[in-house]
Protein backbone atom coordinates (compact mmCIF):
# COMPACT_ATOMS: atom_id res chain seq x y z
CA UNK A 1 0.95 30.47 -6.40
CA UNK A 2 4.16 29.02 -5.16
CA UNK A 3 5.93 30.38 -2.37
CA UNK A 4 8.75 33.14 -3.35
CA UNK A 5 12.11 33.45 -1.75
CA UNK A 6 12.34 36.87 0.05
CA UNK A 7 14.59 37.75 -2.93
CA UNK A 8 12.88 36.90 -5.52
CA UNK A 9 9.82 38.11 -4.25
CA UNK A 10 11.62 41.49 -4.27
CA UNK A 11 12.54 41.59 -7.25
CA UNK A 12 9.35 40.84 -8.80
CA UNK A 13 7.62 43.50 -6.76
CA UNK A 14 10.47 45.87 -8.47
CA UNK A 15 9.28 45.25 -11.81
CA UNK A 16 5.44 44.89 -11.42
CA UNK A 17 4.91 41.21 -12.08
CA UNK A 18 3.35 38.88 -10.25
CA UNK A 19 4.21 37.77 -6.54
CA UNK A 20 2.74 35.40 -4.08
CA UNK A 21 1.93 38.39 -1.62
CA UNK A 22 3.40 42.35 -1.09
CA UNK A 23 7.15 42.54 0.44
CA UNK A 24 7.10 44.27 3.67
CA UNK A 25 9.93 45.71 5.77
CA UNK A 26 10.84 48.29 8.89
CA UNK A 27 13.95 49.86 10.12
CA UNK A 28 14.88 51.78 13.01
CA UNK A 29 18.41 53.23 14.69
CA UNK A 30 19.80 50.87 17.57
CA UNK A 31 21.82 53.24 19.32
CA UNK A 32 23.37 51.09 21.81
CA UNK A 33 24.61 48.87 18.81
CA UNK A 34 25.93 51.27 16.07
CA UNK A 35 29.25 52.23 16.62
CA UNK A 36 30.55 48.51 15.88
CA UNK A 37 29.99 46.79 13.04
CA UNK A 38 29.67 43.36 14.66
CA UNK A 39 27.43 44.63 17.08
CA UNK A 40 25.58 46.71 14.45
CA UNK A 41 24.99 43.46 12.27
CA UNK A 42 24.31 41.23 14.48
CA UNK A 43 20.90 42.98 15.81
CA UNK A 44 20.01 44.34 12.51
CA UNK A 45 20.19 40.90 11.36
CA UNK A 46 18.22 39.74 14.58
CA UNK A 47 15.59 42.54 13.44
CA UNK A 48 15.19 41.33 10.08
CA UNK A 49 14.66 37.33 11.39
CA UNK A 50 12.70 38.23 14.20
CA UNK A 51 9.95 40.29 11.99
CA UNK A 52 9.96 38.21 8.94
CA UNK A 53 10.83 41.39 6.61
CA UNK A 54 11.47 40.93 2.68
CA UNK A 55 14.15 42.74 2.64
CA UNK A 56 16.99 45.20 4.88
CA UNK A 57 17.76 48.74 5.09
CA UNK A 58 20.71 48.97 6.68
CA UNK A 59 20.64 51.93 9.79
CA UNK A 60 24.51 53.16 10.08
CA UNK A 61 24.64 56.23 12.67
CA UNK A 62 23.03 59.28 11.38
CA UNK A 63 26.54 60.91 11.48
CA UNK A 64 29.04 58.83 10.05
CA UNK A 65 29.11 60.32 6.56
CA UNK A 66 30.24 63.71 8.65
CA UNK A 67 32.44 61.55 10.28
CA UNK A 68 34.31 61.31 7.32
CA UNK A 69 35.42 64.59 6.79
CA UNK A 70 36.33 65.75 10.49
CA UNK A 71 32.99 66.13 12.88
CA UNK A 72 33.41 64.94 16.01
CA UNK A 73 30.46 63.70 18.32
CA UNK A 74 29.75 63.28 21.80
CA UNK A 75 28.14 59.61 21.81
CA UNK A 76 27.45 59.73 25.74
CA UNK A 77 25.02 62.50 24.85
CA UNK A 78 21.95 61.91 22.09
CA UNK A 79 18.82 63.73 21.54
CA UNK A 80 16.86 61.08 19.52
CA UNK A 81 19.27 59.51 16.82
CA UNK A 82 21.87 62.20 17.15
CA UNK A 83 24.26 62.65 19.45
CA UNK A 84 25.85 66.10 20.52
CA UNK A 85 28.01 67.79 17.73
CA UNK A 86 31.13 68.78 19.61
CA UNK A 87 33.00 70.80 16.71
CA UNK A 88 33.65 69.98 12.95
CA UNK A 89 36.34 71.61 10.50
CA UNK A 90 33.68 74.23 8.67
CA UNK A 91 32.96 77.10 10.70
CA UNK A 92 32.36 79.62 7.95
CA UNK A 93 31.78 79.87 4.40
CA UNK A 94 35.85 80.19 3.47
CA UNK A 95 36.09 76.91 5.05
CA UNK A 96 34.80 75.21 2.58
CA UNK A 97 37.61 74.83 0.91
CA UNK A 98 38.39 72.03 3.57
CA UNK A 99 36.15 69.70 2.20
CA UNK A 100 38.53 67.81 -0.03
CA UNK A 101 37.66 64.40 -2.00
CA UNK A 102 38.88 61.22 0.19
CA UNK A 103 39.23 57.36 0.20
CA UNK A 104 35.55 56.22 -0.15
CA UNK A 105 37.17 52.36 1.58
CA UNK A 106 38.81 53.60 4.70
CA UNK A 107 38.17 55.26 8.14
CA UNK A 108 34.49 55.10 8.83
CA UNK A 109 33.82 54.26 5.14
CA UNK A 110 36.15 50.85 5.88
CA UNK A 111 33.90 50.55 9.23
CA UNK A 112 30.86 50.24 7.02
CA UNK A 113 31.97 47.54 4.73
CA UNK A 114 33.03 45.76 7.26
CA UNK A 115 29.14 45.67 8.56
CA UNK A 116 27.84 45.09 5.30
CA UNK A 117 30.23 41.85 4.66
CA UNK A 118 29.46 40.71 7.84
CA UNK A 119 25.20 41.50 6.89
CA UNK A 120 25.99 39.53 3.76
CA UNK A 121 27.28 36.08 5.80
CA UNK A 122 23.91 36.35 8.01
CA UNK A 123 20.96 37.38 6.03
CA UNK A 124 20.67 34.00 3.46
CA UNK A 125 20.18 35.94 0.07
CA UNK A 126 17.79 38.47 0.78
CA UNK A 127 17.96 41.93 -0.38
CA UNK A 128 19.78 44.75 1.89
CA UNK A 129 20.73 48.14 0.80
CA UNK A 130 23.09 50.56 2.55
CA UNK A 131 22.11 54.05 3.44
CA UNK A 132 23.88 56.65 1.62
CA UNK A 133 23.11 60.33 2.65
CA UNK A 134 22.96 62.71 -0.34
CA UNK A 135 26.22 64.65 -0.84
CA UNK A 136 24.01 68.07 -0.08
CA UNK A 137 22.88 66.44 2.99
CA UNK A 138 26.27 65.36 4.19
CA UNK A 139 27.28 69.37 3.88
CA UNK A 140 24.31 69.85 5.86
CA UNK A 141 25.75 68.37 8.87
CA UNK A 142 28.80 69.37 8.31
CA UNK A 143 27.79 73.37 8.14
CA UNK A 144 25.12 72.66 10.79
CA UNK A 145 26.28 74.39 14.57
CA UNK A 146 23.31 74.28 16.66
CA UNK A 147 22.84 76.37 19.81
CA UNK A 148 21.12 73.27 21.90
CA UNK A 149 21.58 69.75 22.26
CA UNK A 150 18.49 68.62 20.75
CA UNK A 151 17.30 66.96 17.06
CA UNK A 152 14.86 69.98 16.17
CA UNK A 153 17.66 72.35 16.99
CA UNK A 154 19.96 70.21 14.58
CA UNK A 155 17.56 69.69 11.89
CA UNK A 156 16.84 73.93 11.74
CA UNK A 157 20.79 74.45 11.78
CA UNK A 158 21.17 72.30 9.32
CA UNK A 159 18.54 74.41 6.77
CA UNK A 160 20.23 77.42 8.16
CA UNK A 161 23.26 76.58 7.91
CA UNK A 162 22.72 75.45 4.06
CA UNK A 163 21.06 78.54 2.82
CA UNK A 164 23.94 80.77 4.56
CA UNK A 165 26.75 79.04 2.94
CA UNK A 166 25.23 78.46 -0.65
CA UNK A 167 23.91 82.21 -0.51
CA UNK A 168 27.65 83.40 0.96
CA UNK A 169 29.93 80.81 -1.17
CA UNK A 170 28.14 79.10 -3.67
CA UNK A 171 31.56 78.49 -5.89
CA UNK A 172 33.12 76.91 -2.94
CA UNK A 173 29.98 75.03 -1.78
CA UNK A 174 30.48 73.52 -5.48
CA UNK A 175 33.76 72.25 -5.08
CA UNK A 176 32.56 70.79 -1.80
CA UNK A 177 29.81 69.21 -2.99
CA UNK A 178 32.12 67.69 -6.04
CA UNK A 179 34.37 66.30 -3.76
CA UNK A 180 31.43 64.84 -1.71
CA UNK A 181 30.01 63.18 -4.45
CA UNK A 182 33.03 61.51 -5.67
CA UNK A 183 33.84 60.10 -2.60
CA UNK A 184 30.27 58.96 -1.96
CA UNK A 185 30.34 57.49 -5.47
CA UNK A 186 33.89 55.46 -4.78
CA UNK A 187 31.91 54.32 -1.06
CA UNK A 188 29.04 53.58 -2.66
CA UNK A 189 30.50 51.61 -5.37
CA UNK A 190 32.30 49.98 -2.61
CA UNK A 191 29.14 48.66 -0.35
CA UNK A 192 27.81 46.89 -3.65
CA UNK A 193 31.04 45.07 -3.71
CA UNK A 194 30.70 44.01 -0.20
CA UNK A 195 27.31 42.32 -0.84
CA UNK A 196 24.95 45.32 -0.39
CA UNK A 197 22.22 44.73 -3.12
CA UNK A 198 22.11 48.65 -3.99
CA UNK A 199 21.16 52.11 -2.17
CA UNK A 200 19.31 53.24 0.04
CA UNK A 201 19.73 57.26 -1.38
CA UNK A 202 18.66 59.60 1.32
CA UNK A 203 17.66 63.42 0.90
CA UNK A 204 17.41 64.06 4.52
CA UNK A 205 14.50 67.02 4.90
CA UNK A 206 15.90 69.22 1.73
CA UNK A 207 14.45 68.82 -1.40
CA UNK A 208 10.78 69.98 -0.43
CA UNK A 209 9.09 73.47 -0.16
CA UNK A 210 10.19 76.34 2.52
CA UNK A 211 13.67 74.68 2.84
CA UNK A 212 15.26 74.45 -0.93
CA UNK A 213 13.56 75.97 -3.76
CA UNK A 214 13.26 73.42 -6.25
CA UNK A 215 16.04 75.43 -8.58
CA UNK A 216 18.05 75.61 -5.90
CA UNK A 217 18.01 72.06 -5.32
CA UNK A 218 17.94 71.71 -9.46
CA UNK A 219 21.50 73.44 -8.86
CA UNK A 220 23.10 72.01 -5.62
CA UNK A 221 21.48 68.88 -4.89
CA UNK A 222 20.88 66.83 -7.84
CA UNK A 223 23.83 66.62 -10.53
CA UNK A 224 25.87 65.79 -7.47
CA UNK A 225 22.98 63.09 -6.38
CA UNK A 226 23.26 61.08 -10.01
CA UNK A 227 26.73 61.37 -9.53
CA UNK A 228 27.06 58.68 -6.79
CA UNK A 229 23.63 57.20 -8.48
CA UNK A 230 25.87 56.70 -11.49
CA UNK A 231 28.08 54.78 -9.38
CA UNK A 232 25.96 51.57 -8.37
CA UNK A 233 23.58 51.35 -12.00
CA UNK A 234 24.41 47.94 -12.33
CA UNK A 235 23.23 47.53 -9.10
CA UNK A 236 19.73 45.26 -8.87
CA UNK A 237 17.62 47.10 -6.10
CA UNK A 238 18.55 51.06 -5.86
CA UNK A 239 16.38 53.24 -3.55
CA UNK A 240 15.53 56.95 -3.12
CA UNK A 241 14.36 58.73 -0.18
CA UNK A 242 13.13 61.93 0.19
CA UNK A 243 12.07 62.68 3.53
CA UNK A 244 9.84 65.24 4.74
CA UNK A 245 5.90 67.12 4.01
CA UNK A 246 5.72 68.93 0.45
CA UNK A 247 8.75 67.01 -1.20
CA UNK A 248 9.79 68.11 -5.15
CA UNK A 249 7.67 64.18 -5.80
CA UNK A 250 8.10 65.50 -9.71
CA UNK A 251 11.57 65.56 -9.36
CA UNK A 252 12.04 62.34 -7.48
CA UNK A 253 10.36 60.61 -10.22
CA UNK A 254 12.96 61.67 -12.69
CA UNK A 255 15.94 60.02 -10.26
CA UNK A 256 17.61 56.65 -11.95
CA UNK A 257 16.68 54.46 -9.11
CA UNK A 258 14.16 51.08 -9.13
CA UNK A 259 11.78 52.74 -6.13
CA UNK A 260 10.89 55.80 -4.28
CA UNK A 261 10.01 56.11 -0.54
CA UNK A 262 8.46 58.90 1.34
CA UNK A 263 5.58 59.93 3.86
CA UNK A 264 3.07 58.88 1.65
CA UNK A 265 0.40 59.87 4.75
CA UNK A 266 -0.71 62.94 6.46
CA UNK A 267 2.13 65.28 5.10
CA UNK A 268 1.00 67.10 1.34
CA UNK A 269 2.76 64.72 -0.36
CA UNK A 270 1.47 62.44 -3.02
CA UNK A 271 -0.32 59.14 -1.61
CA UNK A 272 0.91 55.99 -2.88
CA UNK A 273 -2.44 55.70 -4.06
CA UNK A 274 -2.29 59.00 -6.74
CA UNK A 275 1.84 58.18 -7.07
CA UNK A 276 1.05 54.81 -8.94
CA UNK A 277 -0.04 56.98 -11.85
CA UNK A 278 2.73 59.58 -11.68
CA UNK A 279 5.85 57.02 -12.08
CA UNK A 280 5.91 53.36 -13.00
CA UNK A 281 9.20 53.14 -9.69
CA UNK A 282 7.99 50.94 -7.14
CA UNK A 283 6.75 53.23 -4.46
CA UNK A 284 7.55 51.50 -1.27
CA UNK A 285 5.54 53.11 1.83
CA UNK A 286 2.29 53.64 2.81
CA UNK A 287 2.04 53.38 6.69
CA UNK A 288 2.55 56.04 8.93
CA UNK A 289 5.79 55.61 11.00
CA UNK A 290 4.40 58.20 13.68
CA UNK A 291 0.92 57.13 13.17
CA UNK A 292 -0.72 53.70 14.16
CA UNK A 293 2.58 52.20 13.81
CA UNK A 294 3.49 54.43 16.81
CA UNK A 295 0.84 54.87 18.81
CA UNK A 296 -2.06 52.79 17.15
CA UNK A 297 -3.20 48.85 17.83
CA UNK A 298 -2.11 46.40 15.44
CA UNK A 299 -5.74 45.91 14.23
CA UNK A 300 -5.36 50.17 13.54
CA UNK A 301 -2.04 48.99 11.75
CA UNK A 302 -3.52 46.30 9.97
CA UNK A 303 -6.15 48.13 8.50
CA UNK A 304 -3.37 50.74 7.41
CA UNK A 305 -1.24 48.89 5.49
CA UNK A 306 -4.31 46.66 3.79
CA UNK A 307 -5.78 50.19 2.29
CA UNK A 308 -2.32 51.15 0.93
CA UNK A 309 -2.05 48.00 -0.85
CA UNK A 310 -5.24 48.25 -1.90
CA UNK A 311 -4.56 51.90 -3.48
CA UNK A 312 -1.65 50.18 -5.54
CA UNK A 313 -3.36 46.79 -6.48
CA UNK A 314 -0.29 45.37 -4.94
CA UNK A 315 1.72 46.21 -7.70
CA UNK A 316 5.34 47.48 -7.66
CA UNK A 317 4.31 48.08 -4.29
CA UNK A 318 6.78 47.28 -1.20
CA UNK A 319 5.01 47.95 2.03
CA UNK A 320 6.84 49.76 5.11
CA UNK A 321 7.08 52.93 7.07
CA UNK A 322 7.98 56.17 5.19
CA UNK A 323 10.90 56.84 7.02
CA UNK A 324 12.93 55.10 9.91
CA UNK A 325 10.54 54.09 13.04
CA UNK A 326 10.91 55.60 16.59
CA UNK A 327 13.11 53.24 18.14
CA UNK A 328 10.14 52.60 20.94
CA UNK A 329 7.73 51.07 18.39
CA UNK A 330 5.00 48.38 19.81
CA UNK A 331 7.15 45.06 18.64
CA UNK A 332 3.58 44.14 18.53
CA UNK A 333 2.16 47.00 15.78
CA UNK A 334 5.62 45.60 13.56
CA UNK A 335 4.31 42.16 13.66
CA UNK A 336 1.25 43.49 12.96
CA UNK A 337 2.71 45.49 9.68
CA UNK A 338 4.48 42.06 8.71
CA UNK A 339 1.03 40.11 9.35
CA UNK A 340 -0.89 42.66 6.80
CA UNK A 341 0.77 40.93 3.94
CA UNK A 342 -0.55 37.90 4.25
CA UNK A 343 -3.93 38.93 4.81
CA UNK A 344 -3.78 40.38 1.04
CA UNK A 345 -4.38 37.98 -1.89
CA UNK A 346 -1.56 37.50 -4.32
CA UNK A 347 -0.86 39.87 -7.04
CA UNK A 348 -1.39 38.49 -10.16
């Protein structure tokens, strides 16, 4: 079969026809690099040449969406990929009445455009998609106030934080979320303008069991979630993520978006394997971002990624991590990850 262009080889994968071998792509945080766009493009850019991926998911700083409506962060200080909350403008339920809708094209929202136009000069055609935090995960930072300086303590104040308000205000966490979304939907509107070829839709750690019950999230997270999805239809190459073990997989499959990504290994969700006959979405996973990837050989990653495309039959399959990689990752075990898809025949 002739070779494919990284694009087009994409965008077959996305609708199940056939492609000269499986797309494959990674993405981490580079902390160092994220608070300017030129400096953020430039070595996402250099990651995405120096691999060989299909494709580019964009990795803003965790925290710029809570940025946007007051947070403040001490970036001398990180625990993993977030650095230390210093205070934000919600400190109890009544606040929530501060969260008011806002330009979607200025203040960090302008920063981010300015990243993506400057992706769009350097990456020759391919694919890239923005990351876009749901708007119930945006009020999850910005309810979160955790008592240490550390990304487990963050991620539990976040849940707690959640539950408290929705249980306390859940008219005003409403209106909060409404003005989230339309913001988010203006933004996101906004990146696809700038050259981004879609979403990348996260629902960070919330829409799974012993967090959100799935009527809960039924109520809070997902008519504000199509909302901004709404915004970027036309859009060729729209993404959802759903992080975490035990997602709601049913209720991902029902989200207007061309693929789904998750931990498709090791954590009670579906396998990619059993989720090609729940949706006919690309599923794009199927290695273990804290498994061989991390602390496996590349032969262990090899063999990996060549049973998850063998699960799929290659098609409407993109191959990567389920979630971002530790920012340590072998550089070997990625080449390794990039070096599984050609060992695969094509997909007819």
């Amino acid at each position: 079969m002739t070779q494919l262009t990284k694009r087009e080889r994409v965008d077959l994968a996305l609708k199940g026809e056939a492609i000269d071998r499986v797309p494959v792509s990674a993405w981490r945080h580079f902390i160092d690099e994220e608070r300017q766009p030129e400096s953020l493009a430039r070595v996402s850019l250099r990651h995405f040449f120096d691999y060989d991926w299909d494709w580019l998911k964009v990795n803003p700083r965790a925290t710029y969406y809570a940025e946007a409506w007051g947070n403040r962060y001490d970036y001398e200080h990180y625990d993993s990929v977030l650095p230390r909350l210093i205070d934000g403008p919600i400190n109890s339920p009544a606040d929530l009445d501060k969260i008011k809708e806002i330009s979607g094209t200025s203040g960090v929202f302008a920063e981010q455009l300015s990243l993506l136009r400057r992706i769009k000069l350097g990456i020759g055609g391919a694919h890239f998609l923005q990351t876009v935090f749901s708007p119930l995960s945006v009020l999850a930072f910005l309810v979160a106030r955790p008592k240490t300086n550390s990304i487990e303590a963050a991620t539990q104040a976040q849940v707690d934080g959640l539950r408290h308000y929705l249980s306390e205000n859940p008219q005003g966490a409403h209106a909060a979320l409404k003005n989230i979304a339309a913001t988010l939907a203006k933004y996101s509107a906004a990146t696809v303008e700038a050259g981004a070829s879609g979403l990348f839709f996260a629902i960070v750690k919330l829409a799974r069991e012993a967090v959100l019950t799935e009527a809960e999230y039924e109520e809070f997270g997902k008519p504000y979630d199509l909302e901004v999805l709404h915004a970027v239809q036309g859009a060729p190459f729209n993404l959802l993520h759903t992080c975490g073990p035990r997602i709601y997989f049913d209720t991902a499959i029902k989200y207007p978006v061309h693929a789904l990504n998750w931990a498709a290994v090791g954590q009670h969700n579906p396998t990619v394997g059993e989720a090609s006959h729940l949706t006919l979405q690309a599923l794009v996973g199927g290695v273990d971002e804290l498994g061989p990837l991390q602390y496996g050989s590349p032969d262990d990653v090899i063999k990996e990624a060549r049973a998850a495309i063998a699960a799929t039959g290659g098609r409407r399959f993109l191959l990567t991590p389920g979630c971002a990689t530790n920012v340590n990752v072998p550089s070997a075990n990625l080449h390794a990850l990039r070096l599984a898809a050609d060992l695969v025949p094509a997909v007819a």
